[in-house]
Protein backbone atom coordinates (compact mmCIF):
# COMPACT_ATOMS: atom_id res chain seq x y z
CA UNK A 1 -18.20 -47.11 56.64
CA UNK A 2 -18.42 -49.43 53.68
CA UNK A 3 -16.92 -52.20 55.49
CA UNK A 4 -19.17 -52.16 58.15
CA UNK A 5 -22.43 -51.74 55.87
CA UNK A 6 -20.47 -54.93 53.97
CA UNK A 7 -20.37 -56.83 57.45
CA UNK A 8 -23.81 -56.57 57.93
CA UNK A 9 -25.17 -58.12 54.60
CA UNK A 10 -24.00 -60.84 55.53
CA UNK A 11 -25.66 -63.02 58.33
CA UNK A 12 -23.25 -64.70 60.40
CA UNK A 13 -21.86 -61.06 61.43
CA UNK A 14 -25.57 -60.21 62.26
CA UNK A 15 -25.75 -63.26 64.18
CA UNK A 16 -22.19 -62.52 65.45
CA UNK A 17 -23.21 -58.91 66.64
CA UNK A 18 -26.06 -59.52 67.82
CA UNK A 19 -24.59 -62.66 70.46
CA UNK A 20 -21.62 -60.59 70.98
CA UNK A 21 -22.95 -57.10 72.56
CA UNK A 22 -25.61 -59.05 74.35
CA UNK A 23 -23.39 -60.99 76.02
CA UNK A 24 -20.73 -58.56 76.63
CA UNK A 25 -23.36 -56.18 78.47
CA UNK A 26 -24.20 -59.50 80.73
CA UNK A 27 -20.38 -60.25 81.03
CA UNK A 28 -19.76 -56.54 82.14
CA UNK A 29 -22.25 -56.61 84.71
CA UNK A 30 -21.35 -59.99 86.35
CA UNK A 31 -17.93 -59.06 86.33
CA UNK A 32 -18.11 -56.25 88.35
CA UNK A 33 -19.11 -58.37 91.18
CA UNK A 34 -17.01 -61.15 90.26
CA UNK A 35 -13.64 -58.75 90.59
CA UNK A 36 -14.77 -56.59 93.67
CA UNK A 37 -15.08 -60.49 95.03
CA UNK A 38 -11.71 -61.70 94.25
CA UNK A 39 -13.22 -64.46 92.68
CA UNK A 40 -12.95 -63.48 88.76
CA UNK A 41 -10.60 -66.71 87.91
CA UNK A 42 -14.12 -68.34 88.35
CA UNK A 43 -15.35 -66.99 84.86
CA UNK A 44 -11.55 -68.67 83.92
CA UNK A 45 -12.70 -71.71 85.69
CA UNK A 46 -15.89 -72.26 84.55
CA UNK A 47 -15.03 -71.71 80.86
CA UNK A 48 -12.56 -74.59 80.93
CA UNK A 49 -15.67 -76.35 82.56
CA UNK A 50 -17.53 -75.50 79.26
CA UNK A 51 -14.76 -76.49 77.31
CA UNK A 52 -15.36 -79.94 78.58
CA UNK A 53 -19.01 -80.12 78.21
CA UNK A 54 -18.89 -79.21 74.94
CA UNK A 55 -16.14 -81.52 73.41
CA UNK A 56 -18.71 -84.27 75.31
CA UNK A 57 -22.22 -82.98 73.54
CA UNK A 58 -20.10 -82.84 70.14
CA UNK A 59 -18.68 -86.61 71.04
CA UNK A 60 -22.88 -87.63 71.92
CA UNK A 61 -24.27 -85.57 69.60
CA UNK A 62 -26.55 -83.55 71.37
CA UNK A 63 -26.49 -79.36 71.18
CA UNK A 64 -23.33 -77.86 72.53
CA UNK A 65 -25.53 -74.95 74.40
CA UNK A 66 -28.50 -76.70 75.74
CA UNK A 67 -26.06 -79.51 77.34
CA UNK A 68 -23.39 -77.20 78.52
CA UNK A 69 -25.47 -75.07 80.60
CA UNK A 70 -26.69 -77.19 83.58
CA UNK A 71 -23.23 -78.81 83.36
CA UNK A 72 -21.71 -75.54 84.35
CA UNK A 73 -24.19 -74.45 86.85
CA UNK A 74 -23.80 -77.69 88.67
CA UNK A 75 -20.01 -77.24 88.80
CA UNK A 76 -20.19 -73.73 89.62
CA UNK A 77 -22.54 -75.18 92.45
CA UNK A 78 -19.96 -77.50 93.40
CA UNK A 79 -17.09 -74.65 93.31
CA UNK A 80 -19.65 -72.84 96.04
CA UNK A 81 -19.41 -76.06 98.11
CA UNK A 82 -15.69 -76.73 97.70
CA UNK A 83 -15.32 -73.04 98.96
CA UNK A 84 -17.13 -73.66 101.92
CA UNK A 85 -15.41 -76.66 102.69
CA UNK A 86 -12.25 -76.96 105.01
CA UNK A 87 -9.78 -78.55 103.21
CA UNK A 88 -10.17 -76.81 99.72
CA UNK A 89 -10.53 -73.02 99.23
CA UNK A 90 -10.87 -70.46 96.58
CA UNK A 91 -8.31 -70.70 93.75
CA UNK A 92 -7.48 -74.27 94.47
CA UNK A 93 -11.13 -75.26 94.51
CA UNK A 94 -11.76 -73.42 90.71
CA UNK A 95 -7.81 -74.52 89.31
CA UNK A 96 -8.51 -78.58 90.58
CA UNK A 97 -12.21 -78.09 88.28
CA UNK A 98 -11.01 -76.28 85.48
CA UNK A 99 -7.38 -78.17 84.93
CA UNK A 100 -9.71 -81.11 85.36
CA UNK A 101 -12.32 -80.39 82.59
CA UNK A 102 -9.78 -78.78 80.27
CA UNK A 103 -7.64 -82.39 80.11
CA UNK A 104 -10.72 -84.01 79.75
CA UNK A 105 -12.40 -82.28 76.85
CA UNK A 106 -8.76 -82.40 75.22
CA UNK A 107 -8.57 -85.86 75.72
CA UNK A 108 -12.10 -87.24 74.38
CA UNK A 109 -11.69 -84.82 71.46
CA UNK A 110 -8.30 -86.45 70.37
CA UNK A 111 -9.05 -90.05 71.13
CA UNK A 112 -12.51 -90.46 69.36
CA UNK A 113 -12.41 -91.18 65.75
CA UNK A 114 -14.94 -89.98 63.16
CA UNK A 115 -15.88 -86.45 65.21
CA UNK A 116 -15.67 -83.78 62.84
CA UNK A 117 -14.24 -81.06 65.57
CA UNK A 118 -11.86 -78.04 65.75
CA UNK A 119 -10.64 -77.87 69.00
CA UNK A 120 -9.86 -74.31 67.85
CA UNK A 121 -13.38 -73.25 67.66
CA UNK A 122 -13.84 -74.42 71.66
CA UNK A 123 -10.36 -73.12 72.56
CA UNK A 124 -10.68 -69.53 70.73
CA UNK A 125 -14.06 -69.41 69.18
CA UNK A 126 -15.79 -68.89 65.99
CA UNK A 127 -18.30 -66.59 64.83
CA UNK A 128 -18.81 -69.21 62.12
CA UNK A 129 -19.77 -71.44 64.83
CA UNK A 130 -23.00 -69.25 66.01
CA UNK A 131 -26.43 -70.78 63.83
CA UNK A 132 -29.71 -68.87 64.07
CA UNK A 133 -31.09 -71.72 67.52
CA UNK A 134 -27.64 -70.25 68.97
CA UNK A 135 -29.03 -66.47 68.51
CA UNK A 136 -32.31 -67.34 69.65
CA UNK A 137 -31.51 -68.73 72.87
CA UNK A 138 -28.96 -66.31 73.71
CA UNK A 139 -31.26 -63.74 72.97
CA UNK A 140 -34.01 -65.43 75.56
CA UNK A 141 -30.97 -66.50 78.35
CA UNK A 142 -29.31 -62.72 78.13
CA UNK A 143 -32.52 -60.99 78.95
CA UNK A 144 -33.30 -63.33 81.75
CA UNK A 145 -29.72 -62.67 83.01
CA UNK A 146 -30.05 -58.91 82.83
CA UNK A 147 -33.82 -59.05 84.56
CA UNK A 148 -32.44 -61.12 87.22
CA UNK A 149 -29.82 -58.55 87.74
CA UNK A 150 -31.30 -56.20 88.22
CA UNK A 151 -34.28 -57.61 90.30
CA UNK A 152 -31.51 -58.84 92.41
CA UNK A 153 -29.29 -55.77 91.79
CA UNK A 154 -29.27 -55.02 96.06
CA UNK A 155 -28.80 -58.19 97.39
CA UNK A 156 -25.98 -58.41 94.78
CA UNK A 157 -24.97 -55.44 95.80
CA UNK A 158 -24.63 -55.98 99.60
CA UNK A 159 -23.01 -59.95 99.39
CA UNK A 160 -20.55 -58.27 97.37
CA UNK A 161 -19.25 -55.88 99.46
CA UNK A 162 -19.97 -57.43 103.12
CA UNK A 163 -21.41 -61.11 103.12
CA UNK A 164 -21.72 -61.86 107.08
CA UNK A 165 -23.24 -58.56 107.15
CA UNK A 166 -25.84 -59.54 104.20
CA UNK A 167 -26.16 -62.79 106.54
CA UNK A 168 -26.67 -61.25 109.97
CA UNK A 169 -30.14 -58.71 108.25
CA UNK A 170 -31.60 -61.61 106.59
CA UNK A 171 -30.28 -61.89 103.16
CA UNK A 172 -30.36 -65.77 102.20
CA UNK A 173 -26.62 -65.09 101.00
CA UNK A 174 -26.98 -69.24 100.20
CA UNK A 175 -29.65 -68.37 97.24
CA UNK A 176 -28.51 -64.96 96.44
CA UNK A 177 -25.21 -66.74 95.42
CA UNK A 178 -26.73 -69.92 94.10
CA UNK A 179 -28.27 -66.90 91.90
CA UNK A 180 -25.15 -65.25 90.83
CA UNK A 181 -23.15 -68.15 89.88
CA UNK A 182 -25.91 -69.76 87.49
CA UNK A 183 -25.71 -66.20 85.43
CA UNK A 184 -21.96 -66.74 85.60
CA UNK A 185 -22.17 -70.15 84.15
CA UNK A 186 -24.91 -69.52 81.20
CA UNK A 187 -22.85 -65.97 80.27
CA UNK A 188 -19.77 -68.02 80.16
CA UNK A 189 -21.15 -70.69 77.79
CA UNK A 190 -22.86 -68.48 75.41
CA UNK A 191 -19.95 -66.42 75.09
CA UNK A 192 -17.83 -69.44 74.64
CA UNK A 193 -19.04 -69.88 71.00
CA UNK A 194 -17.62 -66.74 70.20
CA UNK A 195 -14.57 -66.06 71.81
CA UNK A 196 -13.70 -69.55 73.01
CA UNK A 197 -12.77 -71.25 76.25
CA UNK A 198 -9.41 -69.51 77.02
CA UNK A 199 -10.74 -65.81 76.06
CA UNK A 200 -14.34 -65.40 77.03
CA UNK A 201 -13.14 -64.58 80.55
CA UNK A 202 -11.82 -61.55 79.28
CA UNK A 203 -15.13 -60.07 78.78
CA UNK A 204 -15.65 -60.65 82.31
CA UNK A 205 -12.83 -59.30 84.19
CA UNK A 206 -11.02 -55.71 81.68
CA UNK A 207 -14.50 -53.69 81.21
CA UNK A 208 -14.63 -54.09 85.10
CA UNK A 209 -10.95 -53.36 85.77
CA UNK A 210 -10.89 -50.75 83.28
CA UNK A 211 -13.67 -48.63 84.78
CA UNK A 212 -12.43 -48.93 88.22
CA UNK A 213 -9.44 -47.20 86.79
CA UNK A 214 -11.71 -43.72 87.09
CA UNK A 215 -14.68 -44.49 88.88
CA UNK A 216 -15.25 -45.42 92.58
CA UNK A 217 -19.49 -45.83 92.99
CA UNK A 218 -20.47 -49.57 92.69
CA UNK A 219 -23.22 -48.13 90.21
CA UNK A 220 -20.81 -46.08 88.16
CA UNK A 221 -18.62 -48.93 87.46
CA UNK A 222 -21.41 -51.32 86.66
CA UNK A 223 -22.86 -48.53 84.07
CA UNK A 224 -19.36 -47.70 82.37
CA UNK A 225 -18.03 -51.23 82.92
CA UNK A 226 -20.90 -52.29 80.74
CA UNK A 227 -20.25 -49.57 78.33
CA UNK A 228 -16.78 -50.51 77.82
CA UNK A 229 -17.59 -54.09 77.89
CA UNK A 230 -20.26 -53.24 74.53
CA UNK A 231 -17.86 -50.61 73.16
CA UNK A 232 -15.12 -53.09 73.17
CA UNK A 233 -16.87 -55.93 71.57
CA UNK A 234 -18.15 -53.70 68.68
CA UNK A 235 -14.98 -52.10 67.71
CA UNK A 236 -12.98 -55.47 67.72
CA UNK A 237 -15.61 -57.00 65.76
CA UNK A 238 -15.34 -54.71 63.19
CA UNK A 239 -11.64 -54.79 62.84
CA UNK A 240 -11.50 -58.55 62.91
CA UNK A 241 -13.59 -58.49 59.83
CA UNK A 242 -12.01 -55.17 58.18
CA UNK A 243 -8.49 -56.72 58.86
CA UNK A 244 -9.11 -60.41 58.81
CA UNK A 245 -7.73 -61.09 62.28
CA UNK A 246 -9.19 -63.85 65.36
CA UNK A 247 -12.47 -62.19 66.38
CA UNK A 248 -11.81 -63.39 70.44
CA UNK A 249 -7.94 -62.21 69.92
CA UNK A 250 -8.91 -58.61 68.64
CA UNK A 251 -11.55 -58.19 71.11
CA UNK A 252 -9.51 -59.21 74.25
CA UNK A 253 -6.74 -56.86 72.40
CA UNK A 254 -9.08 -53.64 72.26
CA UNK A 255 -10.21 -54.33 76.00
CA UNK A 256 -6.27 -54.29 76.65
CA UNK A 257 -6.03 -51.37 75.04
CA UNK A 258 -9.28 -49.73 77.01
CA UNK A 259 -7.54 -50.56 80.32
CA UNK A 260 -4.20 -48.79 79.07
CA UNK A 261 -6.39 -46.06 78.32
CA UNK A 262 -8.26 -45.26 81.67
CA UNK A 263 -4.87 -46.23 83.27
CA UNK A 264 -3.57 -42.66 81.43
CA UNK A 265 -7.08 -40.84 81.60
CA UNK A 266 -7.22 -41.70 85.39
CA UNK A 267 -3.28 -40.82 86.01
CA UNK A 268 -3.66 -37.34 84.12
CA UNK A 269 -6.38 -36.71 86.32
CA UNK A 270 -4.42 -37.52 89.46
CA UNK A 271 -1.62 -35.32 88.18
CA UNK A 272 -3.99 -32.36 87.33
CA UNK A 273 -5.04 -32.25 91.28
């Protein structure tokens, strides 16, 4: 208990905590779509997309944040496009972008002299990293994500599950997914600040797998994926700072151990019928 009233007197944990369980919640809820899709190496994807834009607005000089976001979204746009296409589908489509963007981020980092950059931060993350702008307009972005969820929570709901279906009563399944792949894209580059290129997908894709490790209702697994998804975050952060350890690294460890958990909860339960 002391250690966490210590974390909280001082404010880049604040700042950390706050960014964090916002944009796990938004993670979890994407990713619950994103994984009943088959499409959750897009979060994987897009990140390395981010990883790019950033090592560019650091190179420029202009905010990491405010220049990575429309980057992603028009990629993620493009991914949509490359899907539909005929000669390039699904995980070749997202590995071509994201190989891509990673060697290029890489490579303007290390060539260009007089950038004062930790490829670390980009690659892993840094709650060092997050300033009090950073809070601000993840604060603004993860409540528009959320509202848009759930204003869109039925169309989501039906393109995930049947798309020609969604089609064929008059969903524009076009927009609806335009939609869902710009909230992708801004969750994935806030998050990137904190957990870093390679890890913020995690957020995305254990709280979902987890949960479907005991529940079966599209709503139950959105409400306990985002559970896990918050409960995760929060109990890594606090033993990354108790124990000194990577903040991204101990979170992604304490979803792996959530997912070994429901694996037993939901295999006890099997055995007990």
């Amino acid at each position: 208990m002391n250690n966490i009233i210590e974390m909280f007197s001082y404010a880049f944990m604040v700042r950390a905590f706050i960014v964090g369980t916002l944009i796990s919640l938004c993670a979890s809820l994407i990713g619950v779509s994103l994984v009943l899709r088959k499409n959750s190496m897009i979060g994987d994807g897009l990140s390395h997309v981010g990883f790019g834009a950033f090592s560019i607005a650091t190179i420029l000089g202009f905010s990491p944040i405010e220049f990575s976001i429309p980057v992603v979204v028009i990629v993620s746009f493009l991914i949509l496009k490359l899907n539909d296409s005929n000669k390039i589908h699904g995980d070749s489509a997202i590995a071509l972008i994201s190989a891509s963007s990673l060697a290029i981020g890489t490579f303007l980092v290390s060539i260009v002299k007089g950038v004062n950059t930790d490829i670390n931060n980009y690659l892993f993350g840094s709650i060092l990293s997050l300033n009090n702008t950073d809070v601000l307009l993840s604060i603004i972005l993860s409540i528009l994500i959320m509202l848009l969820y759930i204003i869109s929570y039925n169309k989501i709901f039906a393109i995930t599950f049947d798309e020609r279906f969604s089609k064929g009563i008059g969903i524009n399944t076009n927009f609806y997914n335009m939609i869902f792949a710009s909230l992708c894209s801004i969750v994935i580059v806030l998050g990137m600040r904190l957990m870093g290129a390679l890890l913020i997908s995690s957020l995305i894709i254990f709280p979902t797998i987890s949960s479907m490790q005991y529940f079966k209702s599209f709503k139950s697994v959105v409400i306990s994926s985002a559970f896990i998804g918050v409960l995760s975050f929060i109990v890594g952060l606090i033993i990354s700072y108790s124990f000194e350890t990577p903040t991204g690294s101990t979170i992604v460890i304490i979803n792996l151990i959530m997912l070994l958990l429901f694996k037993v909860i939901n295999y006890l339960r099997i055995r007990r019928i």
